[in-house]
Protein backbone atom coordinates (compact mmCIF):
# COMPACT_ATOMS: atom_id res chain seq x y z
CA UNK A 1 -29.97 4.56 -38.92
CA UNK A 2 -29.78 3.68 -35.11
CA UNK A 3 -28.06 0.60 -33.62
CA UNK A 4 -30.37 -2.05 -33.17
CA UNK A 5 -31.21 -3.51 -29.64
CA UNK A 6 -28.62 -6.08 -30.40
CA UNK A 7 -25.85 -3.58 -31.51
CA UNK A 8 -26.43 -1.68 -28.49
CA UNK A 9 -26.09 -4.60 -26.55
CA UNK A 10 -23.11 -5.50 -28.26
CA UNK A 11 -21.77 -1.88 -27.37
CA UNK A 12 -22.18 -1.66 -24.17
CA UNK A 13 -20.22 -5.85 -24.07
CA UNK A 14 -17.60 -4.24 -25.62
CA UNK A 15 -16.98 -1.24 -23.08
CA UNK A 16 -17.53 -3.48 -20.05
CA UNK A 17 -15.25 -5.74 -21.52
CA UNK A 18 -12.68 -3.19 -21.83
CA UNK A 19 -13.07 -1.82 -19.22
CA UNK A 20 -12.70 -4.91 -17.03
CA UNK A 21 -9.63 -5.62 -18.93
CA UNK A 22 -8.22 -2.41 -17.42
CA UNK A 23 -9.13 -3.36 -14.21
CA UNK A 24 -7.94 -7.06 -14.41
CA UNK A 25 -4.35 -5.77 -16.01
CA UNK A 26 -3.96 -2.67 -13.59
CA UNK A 27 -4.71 -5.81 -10.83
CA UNK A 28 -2.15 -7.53 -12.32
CA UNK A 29 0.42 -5.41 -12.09
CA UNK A 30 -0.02 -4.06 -8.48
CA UNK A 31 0.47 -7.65 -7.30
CA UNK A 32 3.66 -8.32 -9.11
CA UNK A 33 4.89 -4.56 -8.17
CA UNK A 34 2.77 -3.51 -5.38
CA UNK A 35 2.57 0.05 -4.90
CA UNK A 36 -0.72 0.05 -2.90
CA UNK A 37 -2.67 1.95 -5.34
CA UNK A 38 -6.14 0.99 -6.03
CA UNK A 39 -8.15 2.07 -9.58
CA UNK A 40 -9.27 5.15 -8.04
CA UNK A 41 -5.81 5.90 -6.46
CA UNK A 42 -4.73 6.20 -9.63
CA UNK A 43 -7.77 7.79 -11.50
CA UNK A 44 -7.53 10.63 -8.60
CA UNK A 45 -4.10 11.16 -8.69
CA UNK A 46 -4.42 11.27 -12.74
CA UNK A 47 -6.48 14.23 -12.10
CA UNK A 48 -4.96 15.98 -9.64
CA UNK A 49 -1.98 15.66 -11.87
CA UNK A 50 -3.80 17.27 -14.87
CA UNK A 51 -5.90 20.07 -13.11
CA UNK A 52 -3.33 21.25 -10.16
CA UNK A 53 -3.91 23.35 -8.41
CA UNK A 54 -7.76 21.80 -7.49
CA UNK A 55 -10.02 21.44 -5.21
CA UNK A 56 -12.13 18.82 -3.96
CA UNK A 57 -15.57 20.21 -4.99
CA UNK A 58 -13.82 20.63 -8.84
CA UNK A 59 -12.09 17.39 -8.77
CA UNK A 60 -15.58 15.80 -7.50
CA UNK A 61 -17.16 17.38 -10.57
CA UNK A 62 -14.55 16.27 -13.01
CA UNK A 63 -14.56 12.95 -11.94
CA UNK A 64 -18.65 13.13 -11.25
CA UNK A 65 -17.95 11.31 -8.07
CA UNK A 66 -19.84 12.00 -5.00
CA UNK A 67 -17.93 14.71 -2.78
CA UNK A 68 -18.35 12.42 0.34
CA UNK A 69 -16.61 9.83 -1.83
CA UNK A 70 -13.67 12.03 -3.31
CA UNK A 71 -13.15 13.21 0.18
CA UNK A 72 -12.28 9.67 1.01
CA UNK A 73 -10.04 9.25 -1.73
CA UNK A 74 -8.25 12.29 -0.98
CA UNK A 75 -7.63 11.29 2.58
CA UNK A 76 -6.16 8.44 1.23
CA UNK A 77 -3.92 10.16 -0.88
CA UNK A 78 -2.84 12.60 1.52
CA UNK A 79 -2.42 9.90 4.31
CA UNK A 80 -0.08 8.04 1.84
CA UNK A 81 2.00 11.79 1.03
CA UNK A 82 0.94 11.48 -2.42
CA UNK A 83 -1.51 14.56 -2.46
CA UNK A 84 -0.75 17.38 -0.19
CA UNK A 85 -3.47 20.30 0.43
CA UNK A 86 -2.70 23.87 0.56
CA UNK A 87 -4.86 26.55 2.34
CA UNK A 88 -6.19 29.27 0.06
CA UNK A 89 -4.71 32.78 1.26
CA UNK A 90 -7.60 34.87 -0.37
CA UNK A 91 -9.99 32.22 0.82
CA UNK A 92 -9.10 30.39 3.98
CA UNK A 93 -11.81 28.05 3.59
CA UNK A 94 -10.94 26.66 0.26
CA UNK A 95 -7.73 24.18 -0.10
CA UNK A 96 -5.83 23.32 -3.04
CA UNK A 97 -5.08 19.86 -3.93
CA UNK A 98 -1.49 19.21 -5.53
CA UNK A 99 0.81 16.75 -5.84
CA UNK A 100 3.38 16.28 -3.63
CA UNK A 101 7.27 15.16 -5.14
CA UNK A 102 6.04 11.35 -4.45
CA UNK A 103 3.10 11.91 -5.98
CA UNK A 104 4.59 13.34 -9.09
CA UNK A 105 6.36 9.94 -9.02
CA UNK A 106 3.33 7.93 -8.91
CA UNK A 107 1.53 10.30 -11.40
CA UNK A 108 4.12 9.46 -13.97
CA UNK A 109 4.62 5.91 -13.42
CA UNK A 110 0.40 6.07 -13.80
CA UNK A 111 0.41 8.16 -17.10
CA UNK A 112 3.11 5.35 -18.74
CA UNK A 113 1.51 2.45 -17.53
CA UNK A 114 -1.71 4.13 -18.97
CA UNK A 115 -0.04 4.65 -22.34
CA UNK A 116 2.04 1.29 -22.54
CA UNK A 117 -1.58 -0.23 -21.62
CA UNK A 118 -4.05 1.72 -24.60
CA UNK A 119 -1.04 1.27 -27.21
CA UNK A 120 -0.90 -2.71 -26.57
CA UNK A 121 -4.75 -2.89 -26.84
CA UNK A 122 -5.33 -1.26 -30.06
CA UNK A 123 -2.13 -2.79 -31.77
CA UNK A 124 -4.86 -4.53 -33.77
CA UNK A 125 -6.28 -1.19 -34.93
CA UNK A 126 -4.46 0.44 -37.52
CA UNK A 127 -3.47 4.10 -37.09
CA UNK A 128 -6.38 5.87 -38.84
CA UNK A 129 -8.86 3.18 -36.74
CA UNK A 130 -6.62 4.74 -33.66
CA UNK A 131 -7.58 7.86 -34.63
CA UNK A 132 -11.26 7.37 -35.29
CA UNK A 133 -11.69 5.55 -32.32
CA UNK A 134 -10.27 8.26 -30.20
CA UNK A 135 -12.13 10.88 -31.47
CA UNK A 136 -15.64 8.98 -31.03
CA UNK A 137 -14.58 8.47 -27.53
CA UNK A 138 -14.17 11.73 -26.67
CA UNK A 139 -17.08 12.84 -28.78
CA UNK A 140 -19.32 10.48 -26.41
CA UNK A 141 -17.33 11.51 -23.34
CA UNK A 142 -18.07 15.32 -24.03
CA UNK A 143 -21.74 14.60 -24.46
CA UNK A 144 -21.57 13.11 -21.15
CA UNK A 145 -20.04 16.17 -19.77
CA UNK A 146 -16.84 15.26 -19.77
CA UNK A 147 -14.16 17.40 -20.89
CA UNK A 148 -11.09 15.45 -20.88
CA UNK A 149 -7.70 17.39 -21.41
């Protein structure tokens, strides 16, 4: 049987709630150890980190962000020497995204603040709700066309 109109509304509370507590604690910690990385800083450079070498057309689909608007982000990153790009040599109008030694740095101290994060809000699920929650996540994530790794 499908969710009722109230379930579904009750769904949907329950991912923007989570999701705003992700935003509201990654807020929190940039001001007591500012790095200068914003959400998407961070979701790019999660990426990048995962998918090296990329480009921006692939990292735009990934992320199913406007190319205009990863373009941005990229700039960012590169400005900042966190992302470096590197010319294709078979193609010398294609360039390959990759992380440079400081962004390595601030890919890592993303992916453990990302873990420390999703492990302190499902302490109250037990392991085999852990489980099951993770695997209906990515369930809906793939039907979205999402293929996370």
């Amino acid at each position: 049987m499908a969710l009722s109109s109230k379930e579904c509304i009750q769904v949907n509370q329950a991912l923007f709630t989570l999701a705003h507590a992700y935003e509201s604690r990654r807020a929190e910690s940039e001001r007591q150890h500012p790095t200068g990385l914003n959400l998407s800083d961070r979701a790019v450079l999660m990426v990048v980190g995962q998918s090296e070498p990329v480009n921006s057309r692939q990292l735009a689909t990934i992320m199913d962000i406007n190319p205009g608007t990863i373009s941005v982000y990229v700039q960012r990153l590169v400005k900042r020497k966190l992302v470096q790009r590197e010319q294709d040599q078979d193609d010398r109008r294609n360039w390959w995204l990759r992380l440079t030694k400081a962004g390595q740095a601030a890919y890592q101290e993303t992916i453990d603040g990302t873990i420390l994060y999703t492990r302190d809000l499902l302490f109250v699920l037990d392991e085999q709700e852990q489980q099951t929650l993770r695997q209906l996540l990515l369930k809906v994530s793939h039907s979205q066309g999402f293929d996370w790794q």
